[in-house]
Protein backbone atom coordinates (compact mmCIF):
# COMPACT_ATOMS: atom_id res chain seq x y z
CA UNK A 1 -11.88 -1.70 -12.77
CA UNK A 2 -11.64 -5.14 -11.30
CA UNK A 3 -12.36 -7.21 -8.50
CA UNK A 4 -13.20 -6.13 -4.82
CA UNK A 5 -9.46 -8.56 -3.83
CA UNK A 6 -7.57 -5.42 -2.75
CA UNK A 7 -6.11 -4.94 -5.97
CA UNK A 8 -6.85 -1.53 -6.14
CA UNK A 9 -6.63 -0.63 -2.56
CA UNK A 10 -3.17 1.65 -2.55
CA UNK A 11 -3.98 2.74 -6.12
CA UNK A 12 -7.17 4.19 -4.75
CA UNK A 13 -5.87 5.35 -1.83
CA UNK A 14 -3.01 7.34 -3.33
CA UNK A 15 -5.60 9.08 -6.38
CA UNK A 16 -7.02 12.04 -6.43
CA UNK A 17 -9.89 11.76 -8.74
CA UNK A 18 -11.18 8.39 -8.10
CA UNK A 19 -14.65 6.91 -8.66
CA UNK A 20 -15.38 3.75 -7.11
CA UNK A 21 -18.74 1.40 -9.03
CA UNK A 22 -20.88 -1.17 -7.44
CA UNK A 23 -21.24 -2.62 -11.02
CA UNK A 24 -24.51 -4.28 -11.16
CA UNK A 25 -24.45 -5.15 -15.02
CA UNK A 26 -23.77 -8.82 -16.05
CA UNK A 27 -23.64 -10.76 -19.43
CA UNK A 28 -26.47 -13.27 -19.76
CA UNK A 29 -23.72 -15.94 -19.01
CA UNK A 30 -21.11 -15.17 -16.79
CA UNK A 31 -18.51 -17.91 -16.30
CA UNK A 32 -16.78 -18.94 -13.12
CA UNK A 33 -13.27 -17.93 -14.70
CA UNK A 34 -13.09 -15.77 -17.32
CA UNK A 35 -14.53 -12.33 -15.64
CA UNK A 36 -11.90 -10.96 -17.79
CA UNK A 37 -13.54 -11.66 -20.91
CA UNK A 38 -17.31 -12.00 -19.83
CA UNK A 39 -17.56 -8.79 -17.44
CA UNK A 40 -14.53 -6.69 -17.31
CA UNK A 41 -13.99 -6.54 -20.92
CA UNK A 42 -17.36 -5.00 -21.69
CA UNK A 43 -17.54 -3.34 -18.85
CA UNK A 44 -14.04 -1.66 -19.74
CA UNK A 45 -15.71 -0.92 -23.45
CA UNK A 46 -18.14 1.03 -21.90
CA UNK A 47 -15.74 2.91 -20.12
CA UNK A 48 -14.12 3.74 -23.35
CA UNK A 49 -17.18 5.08 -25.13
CA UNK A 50 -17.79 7.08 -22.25
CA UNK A 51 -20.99 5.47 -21.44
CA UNK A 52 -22.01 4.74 -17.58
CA UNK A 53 -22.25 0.90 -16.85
CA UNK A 54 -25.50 0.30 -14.93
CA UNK A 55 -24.32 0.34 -10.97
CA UNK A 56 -23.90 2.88 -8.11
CA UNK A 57 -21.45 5.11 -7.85
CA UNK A 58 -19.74 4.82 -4.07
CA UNK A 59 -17.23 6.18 -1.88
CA UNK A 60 -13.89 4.35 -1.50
CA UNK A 61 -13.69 5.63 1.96
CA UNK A 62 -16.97 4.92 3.01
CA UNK A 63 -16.46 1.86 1.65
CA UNK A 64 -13.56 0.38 2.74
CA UNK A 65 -12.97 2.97 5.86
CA UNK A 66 -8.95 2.40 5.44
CA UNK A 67 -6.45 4.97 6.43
CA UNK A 68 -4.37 6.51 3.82
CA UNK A 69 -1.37 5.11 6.04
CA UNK A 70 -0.79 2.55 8.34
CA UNK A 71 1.39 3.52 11.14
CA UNK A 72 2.67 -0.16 12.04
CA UNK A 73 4.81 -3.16 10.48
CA UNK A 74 3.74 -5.06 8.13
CA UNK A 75 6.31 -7.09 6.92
CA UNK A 76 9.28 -8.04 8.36
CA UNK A 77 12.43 -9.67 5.96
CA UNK A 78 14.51 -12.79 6.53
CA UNK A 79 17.26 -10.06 6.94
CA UNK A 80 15.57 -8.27 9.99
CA UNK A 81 14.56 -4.91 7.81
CA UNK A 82 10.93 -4.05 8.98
CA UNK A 83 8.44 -2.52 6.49
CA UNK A 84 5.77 -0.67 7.79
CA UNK A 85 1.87 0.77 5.78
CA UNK A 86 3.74 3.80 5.56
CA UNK A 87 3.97 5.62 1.98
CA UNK A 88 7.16 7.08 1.26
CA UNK A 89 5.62 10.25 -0.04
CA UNK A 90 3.81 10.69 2.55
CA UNK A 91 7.00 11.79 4.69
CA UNK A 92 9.51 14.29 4.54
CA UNK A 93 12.87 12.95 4.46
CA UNK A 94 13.54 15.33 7.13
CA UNK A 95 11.36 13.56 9.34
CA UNK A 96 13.02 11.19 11.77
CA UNK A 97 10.90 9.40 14.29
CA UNK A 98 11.36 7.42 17.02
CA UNK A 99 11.01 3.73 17.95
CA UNK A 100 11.40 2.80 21.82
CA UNK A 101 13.73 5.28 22.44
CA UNK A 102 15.68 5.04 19.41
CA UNK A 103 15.60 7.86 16.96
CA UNK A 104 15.36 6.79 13.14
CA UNK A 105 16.37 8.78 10.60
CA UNK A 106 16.25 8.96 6.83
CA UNK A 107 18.98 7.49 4.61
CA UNK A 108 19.18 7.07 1.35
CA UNK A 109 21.16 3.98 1.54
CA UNK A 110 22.17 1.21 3.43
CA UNK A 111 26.25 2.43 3.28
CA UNK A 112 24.92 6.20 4.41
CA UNK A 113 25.03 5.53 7.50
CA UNK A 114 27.51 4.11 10.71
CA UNK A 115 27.36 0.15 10.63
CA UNK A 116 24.69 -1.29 13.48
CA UNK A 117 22.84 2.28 12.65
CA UNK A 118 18.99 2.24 12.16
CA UNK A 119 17.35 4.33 9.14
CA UNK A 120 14.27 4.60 7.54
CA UNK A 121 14.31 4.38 3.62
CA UNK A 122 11.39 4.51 0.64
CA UNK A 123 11.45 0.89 -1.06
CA UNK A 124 10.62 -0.52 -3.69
CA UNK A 125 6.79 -0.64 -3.80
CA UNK A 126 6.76 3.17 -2.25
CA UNK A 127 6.86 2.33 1.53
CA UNK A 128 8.94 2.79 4.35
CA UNK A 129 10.83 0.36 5.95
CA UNK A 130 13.67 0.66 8.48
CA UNK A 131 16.87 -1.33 8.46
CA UNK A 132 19.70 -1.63 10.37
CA UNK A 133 23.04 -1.32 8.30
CA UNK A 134 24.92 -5.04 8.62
CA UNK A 135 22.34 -6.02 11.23
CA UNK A 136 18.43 -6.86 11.98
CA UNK A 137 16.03 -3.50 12.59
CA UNK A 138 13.76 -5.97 13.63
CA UNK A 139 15.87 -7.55 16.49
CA UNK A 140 17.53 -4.41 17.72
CA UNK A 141 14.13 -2.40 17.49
CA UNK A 142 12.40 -5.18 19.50
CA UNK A 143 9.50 -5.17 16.04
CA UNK A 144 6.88 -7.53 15.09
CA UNK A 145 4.25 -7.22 12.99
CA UNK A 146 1.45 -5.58 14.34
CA UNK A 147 3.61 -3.13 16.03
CA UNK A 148 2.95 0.51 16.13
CA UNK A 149 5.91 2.72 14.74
């Protein structure tokens, strides 16, 4: 439960028994910063006695319409790696790919592979990013953000 910020976006994305609420229940007085206290909280204490807050019940999908994975770069480091929408488990690390020519493979490290090499790798929030060992993925692959991969 929480606010419609995005928050919950991968988490939802990722589970597969999830029920998304248009919560339509409100305290008499809601203030402007503590939702925590003055809707979540009850709303959570509900949840705990099993009891259905007052709201619709919608589809994440329909809601949002978001793919599970987003084929392109997202981020890009002040050390040149490139980190795409891409979860990790959504790949087999026998899967290479290729980016303008150049075929990327899977590595589990940076020292796995030849120095000036590109590789893909699973970080630390779960995605996949692609790095050049000693050098910029993002200069040698030609990415930006935006970019397809």
């Amino acid at each position: 439960m929480g606010q419609d910020n995005g928050l919950f976006d991968k988490v939802a994305l990722q589970g597969e028994d999830v029920s998304c609420w248009k919560i339509s229940w409100q305290p008499e007085q809601l203030s402007d910063s503590f939702h925590g206290r003055d809707l979540y909280a009850p709303v959570c204490a509900m949840l705990f006695r099993k009891e259905t807050p007052p709201g619709d019940n919608i589809s994440w999908q329909d809601k949002h319409g978001w793919p599970a994975d987003l084929s392109e770069v997202i981020y890009l480091d002040h050390f040149g790696n490139v980190m795409t929408g891409i979860r990790y488990s959504s790949i087999k690390k026998s899967k290479g790919f290729t980016v303008d020519g150049t075929e990327i493979r899977y590595a589990k490290t940076f020292s796995s592979v030849d120095i000036g090499a590109p590789f893909w790798y699973g970080n630390s929030i779960g995605l996949v990013e692609i790095a050049v060992n000693q050098g910029s993925a993002a200069s040698q692959l030609g990415l930006n953000i935006g970019d397809s991969v």
